[in-house]
Protein backbone atom coordinates (compact mmCIF):
# COMPACT_ATOMS: atom_id res chain seq x y z
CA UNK A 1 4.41 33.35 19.02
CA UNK A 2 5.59 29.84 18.62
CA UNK A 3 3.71 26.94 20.47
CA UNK A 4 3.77 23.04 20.97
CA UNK A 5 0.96 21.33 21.38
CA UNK A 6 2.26 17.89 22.78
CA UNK A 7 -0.41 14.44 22.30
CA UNK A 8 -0.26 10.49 22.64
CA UNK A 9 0.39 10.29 26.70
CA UNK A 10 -1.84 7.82 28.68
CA UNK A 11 -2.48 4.77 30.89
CA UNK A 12 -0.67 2.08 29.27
CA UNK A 13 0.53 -1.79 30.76
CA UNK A 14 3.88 -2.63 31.63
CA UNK A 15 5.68 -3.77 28.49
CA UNK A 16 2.95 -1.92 26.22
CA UNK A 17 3.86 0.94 23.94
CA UNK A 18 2.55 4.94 23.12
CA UNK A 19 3.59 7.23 20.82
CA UNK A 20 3.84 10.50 21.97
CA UNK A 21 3.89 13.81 19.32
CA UNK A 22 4.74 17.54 19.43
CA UNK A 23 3.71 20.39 17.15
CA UNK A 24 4.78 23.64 16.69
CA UNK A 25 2.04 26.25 15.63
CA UNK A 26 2.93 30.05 14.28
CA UNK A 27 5.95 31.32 12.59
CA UNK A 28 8.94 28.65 12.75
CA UNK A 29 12.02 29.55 10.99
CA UNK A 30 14.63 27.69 12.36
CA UNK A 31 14.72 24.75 14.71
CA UNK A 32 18.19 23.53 16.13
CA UNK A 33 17.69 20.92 18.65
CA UNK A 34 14.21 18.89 19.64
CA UNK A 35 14.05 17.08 23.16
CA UNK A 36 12.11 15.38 25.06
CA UNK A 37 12.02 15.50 29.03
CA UNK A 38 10.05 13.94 31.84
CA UNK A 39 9.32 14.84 35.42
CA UNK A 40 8.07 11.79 37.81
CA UNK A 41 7.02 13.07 41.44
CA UNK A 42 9.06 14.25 43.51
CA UNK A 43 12.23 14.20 40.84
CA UNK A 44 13.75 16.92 38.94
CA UNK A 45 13.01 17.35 35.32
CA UNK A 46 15.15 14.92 33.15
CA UNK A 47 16.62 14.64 29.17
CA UNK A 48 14.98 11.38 28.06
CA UNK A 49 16.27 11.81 24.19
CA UNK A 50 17.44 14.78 21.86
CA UNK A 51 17.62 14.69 18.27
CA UNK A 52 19.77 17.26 16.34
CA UNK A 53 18.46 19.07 13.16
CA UNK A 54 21.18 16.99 11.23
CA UNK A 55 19.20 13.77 12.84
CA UNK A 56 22.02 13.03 15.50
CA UNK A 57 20.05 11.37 18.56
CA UNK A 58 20.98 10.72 21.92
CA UNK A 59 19.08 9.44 25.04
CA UNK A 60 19.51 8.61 28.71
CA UNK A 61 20.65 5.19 29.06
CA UNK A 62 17.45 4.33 31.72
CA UNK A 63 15.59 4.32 27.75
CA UNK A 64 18.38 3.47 25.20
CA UNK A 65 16.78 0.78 22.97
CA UNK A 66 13.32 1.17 24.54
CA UNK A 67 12.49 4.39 22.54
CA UNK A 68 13.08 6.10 19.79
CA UNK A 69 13.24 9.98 19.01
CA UNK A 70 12.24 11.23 15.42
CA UNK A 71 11.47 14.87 13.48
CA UNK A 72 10.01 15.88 10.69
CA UNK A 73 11.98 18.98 9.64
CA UNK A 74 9.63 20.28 7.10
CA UNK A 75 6.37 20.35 9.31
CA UNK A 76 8.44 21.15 12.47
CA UNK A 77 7.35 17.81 14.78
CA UNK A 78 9.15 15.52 16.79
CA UNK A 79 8.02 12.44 18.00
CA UNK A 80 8.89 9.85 20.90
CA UNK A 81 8.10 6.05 20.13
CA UNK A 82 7.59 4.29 23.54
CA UNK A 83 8.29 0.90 23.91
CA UNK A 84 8.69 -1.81 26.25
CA UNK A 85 7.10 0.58 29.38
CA UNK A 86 8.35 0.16 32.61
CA UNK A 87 6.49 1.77 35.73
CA UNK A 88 9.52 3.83 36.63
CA UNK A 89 8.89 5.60 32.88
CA UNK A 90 5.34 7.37 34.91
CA UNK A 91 6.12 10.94 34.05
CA UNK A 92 5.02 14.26 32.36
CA UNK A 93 6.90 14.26 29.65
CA UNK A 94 7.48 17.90 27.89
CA UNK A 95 8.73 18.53 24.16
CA UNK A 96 11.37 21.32 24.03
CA UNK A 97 12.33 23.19 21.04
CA UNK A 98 15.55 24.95 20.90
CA UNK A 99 16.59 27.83 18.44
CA UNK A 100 18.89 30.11 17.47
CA UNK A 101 19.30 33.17 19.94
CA UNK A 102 19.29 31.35 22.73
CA UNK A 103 15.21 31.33 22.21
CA UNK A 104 13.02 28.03 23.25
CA UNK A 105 9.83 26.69 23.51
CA UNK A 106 8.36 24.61 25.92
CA UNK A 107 5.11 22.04 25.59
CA UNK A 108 2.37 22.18 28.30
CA UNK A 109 3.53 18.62 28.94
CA UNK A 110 1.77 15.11 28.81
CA UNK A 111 1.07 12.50 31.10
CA UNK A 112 2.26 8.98 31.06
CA UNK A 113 1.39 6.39 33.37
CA UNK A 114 2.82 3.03 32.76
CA UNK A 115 0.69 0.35 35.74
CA UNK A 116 -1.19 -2.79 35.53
C-alpha cells in the first residue's frame, strides 16, 4: 500500500518562504502526474501546481511566479517551493499522486499559515 507522508508546512510572515515535501513509502511503480492542492476554510479544495512525469508544470495563476513545483522521479518526491507568502495562501495543502489505472494517493495534508 502506497503512502505520502507530506512535511515543511508552518507559521511563516508575509513575504517569507517554506518548502513543503511529499514522500511516497511502499511499492511505487509508476507515477504519472504529482499535484499539489490546498483547502483554506470554508473553500473547496483547489490545484495550486501539477507537474507531469515528463517535467511539464502548471499552476493556478493566484501562485504563478511565487512557487515552484519539482519531482524527483527516481525516489518518487515532489516538492513545492513557497515564496513570497501572502495571507490568502493559509491552507492545508495535500500532495496527490496519480497513476495508471485510474489509482491515486492522497497525503494526510499540511498546514500553512502565512500571518504577522
Amino acid at each position: 500500500q502506497v503512502q505520502l507522508v507530506e512535511s515543511g508546512g508552518g507559521l511563516v510572515q508575509p513575504g517569507g518562504s517554506l518548502r513543503l515535501s511529499c514522500a511516497a513509502s511502499g511499492s511505487v511503480f509508476s507515477i504519472n502526474a504529482m499535484r499539489w492542492l490546498r483547502q483554506a476554510p470554508g473553500k473547496q479544495r483547489e490545484l495550486v501546481a501539477a507537474i507531469t512525469s515528463g517535467g511539464t508544470t502548471n499552476y493556478a495563476d493566484s501562485v504563478k511566479g511565487r512557487f515552484t513545483i519539482s519531482r524527483d522521479n527516481a525516489k518518487n518526491t515532489l516538492s513545492l517551493q513557497m515564496n513570497s507568502l501572502k495571507p490568502e495562501d493559509t491552507a492545508v495543502y495535500y500532495c496527490h499522486y496519480l497513476m495508471p489505472g485510474g489509482r491515486s494517493r492522497w497525503g494526510q495534508g499540511t498546514q500553512v499559515t502565512v500571518s504577522s
